[in-house]
Protein backbone atom coordinates (compact mmCIF):
# COMPACT_ATOMS: atom_id res chain seq x y z
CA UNK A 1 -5.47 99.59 41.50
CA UNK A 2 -7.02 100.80 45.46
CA UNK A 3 -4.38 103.40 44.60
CA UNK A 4 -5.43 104.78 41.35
CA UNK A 5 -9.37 104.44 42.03
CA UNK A 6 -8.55 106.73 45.15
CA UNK A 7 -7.04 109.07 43.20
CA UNK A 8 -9.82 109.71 40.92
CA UNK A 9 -12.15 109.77 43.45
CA UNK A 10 -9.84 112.92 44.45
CA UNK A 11 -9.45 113.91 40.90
CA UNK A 12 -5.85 114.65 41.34
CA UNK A 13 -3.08 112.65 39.12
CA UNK A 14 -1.23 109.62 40.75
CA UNK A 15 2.33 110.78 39.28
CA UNK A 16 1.46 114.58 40.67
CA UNK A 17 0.39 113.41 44.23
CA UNK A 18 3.71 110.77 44.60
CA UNK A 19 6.08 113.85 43.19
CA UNK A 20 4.38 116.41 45.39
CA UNK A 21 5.19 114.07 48.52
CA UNK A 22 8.51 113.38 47.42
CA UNK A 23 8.93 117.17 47.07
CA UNK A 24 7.49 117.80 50.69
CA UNK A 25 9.48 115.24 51.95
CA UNK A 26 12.71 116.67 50.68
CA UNK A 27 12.21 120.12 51.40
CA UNK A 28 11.51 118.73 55.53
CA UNK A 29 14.43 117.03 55.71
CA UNK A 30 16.63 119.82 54.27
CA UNK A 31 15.35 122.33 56.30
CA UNK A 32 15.62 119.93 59.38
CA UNK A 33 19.24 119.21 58.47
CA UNK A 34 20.19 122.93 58.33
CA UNK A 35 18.18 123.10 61.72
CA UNK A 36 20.24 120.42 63.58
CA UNK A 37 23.77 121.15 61.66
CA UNK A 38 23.25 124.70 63.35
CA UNK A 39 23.63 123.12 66.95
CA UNK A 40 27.36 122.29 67.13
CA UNK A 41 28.36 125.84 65.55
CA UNK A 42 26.49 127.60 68.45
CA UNK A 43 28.72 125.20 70.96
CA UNK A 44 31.58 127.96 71.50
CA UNK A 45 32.88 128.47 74.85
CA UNK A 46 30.65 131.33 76.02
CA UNK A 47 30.65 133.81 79.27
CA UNK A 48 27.66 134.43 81.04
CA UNK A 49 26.88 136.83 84.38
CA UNK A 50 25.88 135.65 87.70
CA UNK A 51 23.14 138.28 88.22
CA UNK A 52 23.86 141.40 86.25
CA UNK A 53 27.56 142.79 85.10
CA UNK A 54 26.69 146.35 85.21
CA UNK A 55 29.56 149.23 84.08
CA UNK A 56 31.74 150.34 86.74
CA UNK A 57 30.98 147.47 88.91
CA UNK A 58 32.06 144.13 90.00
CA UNK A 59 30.66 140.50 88.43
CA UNK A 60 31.05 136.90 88.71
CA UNK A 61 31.02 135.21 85.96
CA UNK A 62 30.55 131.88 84.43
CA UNK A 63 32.67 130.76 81.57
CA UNK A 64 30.86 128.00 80.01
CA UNK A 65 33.03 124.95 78.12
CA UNK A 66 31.10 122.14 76.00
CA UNK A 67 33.01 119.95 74.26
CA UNK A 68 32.01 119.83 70.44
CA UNK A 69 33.86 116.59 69.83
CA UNK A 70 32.74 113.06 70.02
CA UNK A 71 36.10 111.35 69.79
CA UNK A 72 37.70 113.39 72.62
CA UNK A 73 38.04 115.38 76.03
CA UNK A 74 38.62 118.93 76.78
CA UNK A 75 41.50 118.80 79.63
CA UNK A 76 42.81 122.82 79.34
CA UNK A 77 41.39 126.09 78.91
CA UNK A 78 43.06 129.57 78.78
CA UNK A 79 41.02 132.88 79.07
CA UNK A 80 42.83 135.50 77.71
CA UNK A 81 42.01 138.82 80.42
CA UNK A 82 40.86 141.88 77.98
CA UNK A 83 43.95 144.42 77.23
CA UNK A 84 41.95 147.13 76.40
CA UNK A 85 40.38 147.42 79.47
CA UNK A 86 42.42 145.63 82.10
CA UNK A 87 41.00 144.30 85.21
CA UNK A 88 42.86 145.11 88.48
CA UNK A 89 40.57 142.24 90.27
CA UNK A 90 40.30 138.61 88.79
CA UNK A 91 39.40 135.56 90.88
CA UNK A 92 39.10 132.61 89.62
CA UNK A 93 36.58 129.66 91.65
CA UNK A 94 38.85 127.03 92.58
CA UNK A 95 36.89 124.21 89.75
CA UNK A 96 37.21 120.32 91.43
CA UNK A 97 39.72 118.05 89.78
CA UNK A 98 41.52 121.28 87.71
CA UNK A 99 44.33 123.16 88.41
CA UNK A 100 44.30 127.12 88.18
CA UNK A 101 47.33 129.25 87.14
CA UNK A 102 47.41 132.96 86.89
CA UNK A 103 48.99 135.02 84.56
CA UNK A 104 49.88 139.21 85.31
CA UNK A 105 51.52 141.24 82.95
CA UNK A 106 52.84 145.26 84.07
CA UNK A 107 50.35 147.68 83.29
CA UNK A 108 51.51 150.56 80.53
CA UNK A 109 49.66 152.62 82.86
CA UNK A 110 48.87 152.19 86.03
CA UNK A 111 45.20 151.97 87.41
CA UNK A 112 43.92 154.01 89.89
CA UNK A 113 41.55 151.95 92.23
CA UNK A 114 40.03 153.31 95.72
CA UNK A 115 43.02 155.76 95.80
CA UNK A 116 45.63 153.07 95.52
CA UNK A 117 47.98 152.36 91.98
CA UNK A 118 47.91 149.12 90.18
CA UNK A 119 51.15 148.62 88.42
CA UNK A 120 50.33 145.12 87.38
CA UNK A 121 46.90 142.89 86.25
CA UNK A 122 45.80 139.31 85.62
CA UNK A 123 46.45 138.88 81.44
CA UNK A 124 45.62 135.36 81.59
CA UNK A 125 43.52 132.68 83.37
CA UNK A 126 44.16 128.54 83.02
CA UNK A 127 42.66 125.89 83.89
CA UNK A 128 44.23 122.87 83.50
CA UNK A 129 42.74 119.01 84.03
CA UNK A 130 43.70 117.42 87.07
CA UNK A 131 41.91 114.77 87.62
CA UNK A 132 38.84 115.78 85.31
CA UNK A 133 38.26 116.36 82.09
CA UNK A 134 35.35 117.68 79.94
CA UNK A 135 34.56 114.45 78.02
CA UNK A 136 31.81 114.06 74.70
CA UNK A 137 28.91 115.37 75.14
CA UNK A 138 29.22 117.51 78.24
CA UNK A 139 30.49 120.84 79.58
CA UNK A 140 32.16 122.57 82.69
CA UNK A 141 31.86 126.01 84.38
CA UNK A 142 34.30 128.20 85.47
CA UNK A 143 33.38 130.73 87.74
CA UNK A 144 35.42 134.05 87.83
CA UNK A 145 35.00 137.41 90.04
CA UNK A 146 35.74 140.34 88.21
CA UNK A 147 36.27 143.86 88.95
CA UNK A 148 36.15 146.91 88.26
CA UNK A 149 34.20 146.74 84.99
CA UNK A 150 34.66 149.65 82.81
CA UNK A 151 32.83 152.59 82.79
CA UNK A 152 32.52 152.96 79.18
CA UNK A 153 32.60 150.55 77.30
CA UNK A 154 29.48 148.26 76.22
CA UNK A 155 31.35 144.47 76.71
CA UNK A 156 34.05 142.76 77.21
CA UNK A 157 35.91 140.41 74.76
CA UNK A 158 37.69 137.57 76.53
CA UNK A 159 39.75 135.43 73.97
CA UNK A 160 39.72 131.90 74.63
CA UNK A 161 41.69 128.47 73.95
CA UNK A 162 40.64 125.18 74.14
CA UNK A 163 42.87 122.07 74.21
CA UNK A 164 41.54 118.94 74.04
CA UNK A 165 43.67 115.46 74.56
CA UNK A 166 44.41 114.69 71.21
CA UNK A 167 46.66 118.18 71.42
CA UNK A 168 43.74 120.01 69.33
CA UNK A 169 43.57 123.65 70.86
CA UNK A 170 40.49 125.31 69.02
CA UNK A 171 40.80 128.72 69.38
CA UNK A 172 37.85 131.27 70.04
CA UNK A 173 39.43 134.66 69.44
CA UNK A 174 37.43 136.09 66.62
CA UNK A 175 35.80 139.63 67.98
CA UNK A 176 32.12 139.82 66.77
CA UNK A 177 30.79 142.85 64.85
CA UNK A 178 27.70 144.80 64.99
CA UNK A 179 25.76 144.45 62.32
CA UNK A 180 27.80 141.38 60.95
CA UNK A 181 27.16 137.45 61.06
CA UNK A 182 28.57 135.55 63.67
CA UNK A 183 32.20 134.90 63.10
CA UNK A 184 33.46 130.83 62.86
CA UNK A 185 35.24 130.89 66.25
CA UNK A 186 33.61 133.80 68.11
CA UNK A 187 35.20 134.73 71.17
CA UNK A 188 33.43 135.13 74.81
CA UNK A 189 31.39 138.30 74.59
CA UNK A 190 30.28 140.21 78.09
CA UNK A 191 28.20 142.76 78.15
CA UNK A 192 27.36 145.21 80.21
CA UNK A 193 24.43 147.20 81.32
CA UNK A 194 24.44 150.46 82.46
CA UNK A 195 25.82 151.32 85.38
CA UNK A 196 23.28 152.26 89.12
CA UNK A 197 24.40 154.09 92.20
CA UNK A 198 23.95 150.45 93.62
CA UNK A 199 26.78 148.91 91.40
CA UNK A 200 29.27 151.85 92.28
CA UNK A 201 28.85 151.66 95.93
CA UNK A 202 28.88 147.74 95.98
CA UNK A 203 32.22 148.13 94.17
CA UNK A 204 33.74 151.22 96.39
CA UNK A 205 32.59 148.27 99.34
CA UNK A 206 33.67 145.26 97.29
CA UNK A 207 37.43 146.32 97.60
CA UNK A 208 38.68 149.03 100.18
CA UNK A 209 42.27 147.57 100.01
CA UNK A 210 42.22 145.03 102.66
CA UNK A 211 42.57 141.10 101.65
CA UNK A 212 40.37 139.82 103.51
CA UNK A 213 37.58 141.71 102.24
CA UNK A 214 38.46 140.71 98.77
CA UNK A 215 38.77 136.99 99.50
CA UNK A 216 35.43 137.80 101.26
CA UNK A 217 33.80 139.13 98.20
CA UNK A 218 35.41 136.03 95.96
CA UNK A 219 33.64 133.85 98.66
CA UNK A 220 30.61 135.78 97.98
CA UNK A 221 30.22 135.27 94.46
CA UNK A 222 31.41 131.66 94.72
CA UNK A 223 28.59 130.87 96.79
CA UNK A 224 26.18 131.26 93.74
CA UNK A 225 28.12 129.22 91.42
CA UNK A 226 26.55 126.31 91.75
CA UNK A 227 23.13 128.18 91.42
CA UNK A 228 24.14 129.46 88.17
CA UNK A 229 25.35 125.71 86.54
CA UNK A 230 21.75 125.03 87.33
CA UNK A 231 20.57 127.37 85.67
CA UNK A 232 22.78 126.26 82.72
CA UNK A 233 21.50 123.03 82.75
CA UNK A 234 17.45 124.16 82.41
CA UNK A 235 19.11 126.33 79.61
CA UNK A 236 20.51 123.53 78.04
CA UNK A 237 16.98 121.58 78.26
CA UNK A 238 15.09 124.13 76.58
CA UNK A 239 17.56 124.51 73.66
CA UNK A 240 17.11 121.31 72.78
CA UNK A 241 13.31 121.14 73.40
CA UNK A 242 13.03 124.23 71.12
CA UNK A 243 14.92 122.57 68.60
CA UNK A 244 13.27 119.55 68.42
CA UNK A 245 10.19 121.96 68.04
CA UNK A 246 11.72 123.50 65.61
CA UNK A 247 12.24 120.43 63.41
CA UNK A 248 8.24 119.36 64.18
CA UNK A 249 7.18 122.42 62.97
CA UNK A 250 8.88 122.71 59.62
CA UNK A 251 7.79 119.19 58.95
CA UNK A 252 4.26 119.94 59.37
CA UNK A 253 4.72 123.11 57.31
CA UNK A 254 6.36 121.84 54.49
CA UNK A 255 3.32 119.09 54.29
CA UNK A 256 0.70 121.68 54.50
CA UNK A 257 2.10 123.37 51.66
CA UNK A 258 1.90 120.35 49.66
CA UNK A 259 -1.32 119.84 50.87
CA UNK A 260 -1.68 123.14 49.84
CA UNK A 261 -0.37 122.97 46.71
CA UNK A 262 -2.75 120.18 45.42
CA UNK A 263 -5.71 121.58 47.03
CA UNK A 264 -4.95 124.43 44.50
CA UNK A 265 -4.44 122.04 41.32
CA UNK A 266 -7.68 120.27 42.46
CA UNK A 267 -9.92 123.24 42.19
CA UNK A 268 -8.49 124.66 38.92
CA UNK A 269 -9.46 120.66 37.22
């Protein structure tokens, strides 16, 4: 009785006001599903700069692993090295507790870098557990120096596997296109920013054909490694806080246009 005297103190119909709630109810939790459902798609292994990856230049970067499963543990990883564009330098971070194999393949051409030819480049980088693994709810970084970037070209598509230890290899190989939605299994996208004077020179100095400069240079970008997983981590952090902002807001939206919507019935009684 409380119930229906407060409503016609309101003058607003008991059966309206319980359907409208129901209603606003349903429409928050929808949208909040569809909100958190989007978080595993976006957990793709991903590549991501140390500094800036500029055209013509040299970069270490940071491919980034999370492991989408809850059941089991990523132990392997294989980055397939771009073909249209090959990379006469690729160094790969030795990674605690995995083991690194590299893969080179004779060029079609050969490249010409700092006056010297390259008959042969890296096609493929693995990583393989060793001790580790990449278990639920977690990821792992592995750092790469790479060099020289193309001069023309906008990114870099780096096809990827991922085996986890129930033999499941996921495979992120699908290109992306302009314009398009993301595909299912995108593949690692890097892109590149214009090339500077700075970035040519650092990569005429980066490698001048002596080995010890290069392993000086993979030293180099190592050093900043653990900077970048940092980095990753706040990243990771503010994902989630913006998500679970996300979900606040469209709950308080969805019940101010309830709100809304008997506000209006109110004032045309």
């Amino acid at each position: 009785m409380s119930v229906i005297r407060a409503h016609r103190a309101t003058g607003l119909s008991p059966v309206f006001s319980r359907t409208s709630f129901r209603v606003a109810v349903a429409t928050a939790t929808a949208a909040s599903a569809v909100l958190l459902l989007a978080g595993p798609a976006a957990a793709h292994v991903s590549v991501q700069p140390q500094g800036e990856a500029a055209q013509g230049g040299y970069a270490t970067v940071n491919f980034k692993v999370p492991n989408e499963r809850d059941d089991a543990a990523t132990v392997k990883l294989e980055i397939n090295m771009p073909t249209e564009h090959p990379l006469a330098s690729v160094l790969p971070q030795p990674v605690p507790g995995w083991k690194i194999s590299v893969t080179k393949t004779k060029l079609d051409e050969p490249l010409d870098m700092h006056g010297k030819q390259i008959t042969e480049a890296v096609s493929k980088v693995t990583w393989t557990a060793d001790g580790s693994k990449i278990g639920p709810g977690q990821f792992q970084q592995f750092p790469v120096s790479l060099g020289q970037l193309p001069e023309k070209a906008d990114q870099l598509v780096f096809k990827a596997l991922q085996t986890y230890d129930d033999k499941e290899v996921v495979r992120w190989i699908e290109a992306p296109e302009k314009g398009a939605a993301e595909p299912e299994s995108p593949a690692p996208v890097l892109e590149l920013s214009p090339a500077t004077g700075d970035h040519h020179g650092s990569a005429a100095g980066a490698d001048d054909g002596s080995d010890a400069k290069g392993k000086e240079e993979a030293g180099e970008h190592g050093g900043h490694a653990g900077k970048s997983a940092s980095a990753d981590d706040s990243g990771s952090d503010s994902d989630s806080t913006a998500r679970v902002l996300a979900v606040v807001g469209i709950l308080v939206g969805a019940v101010g246009v309830a709100f809304g919507v008997l506000a209006g019935r109110r004032r045309a009684s």
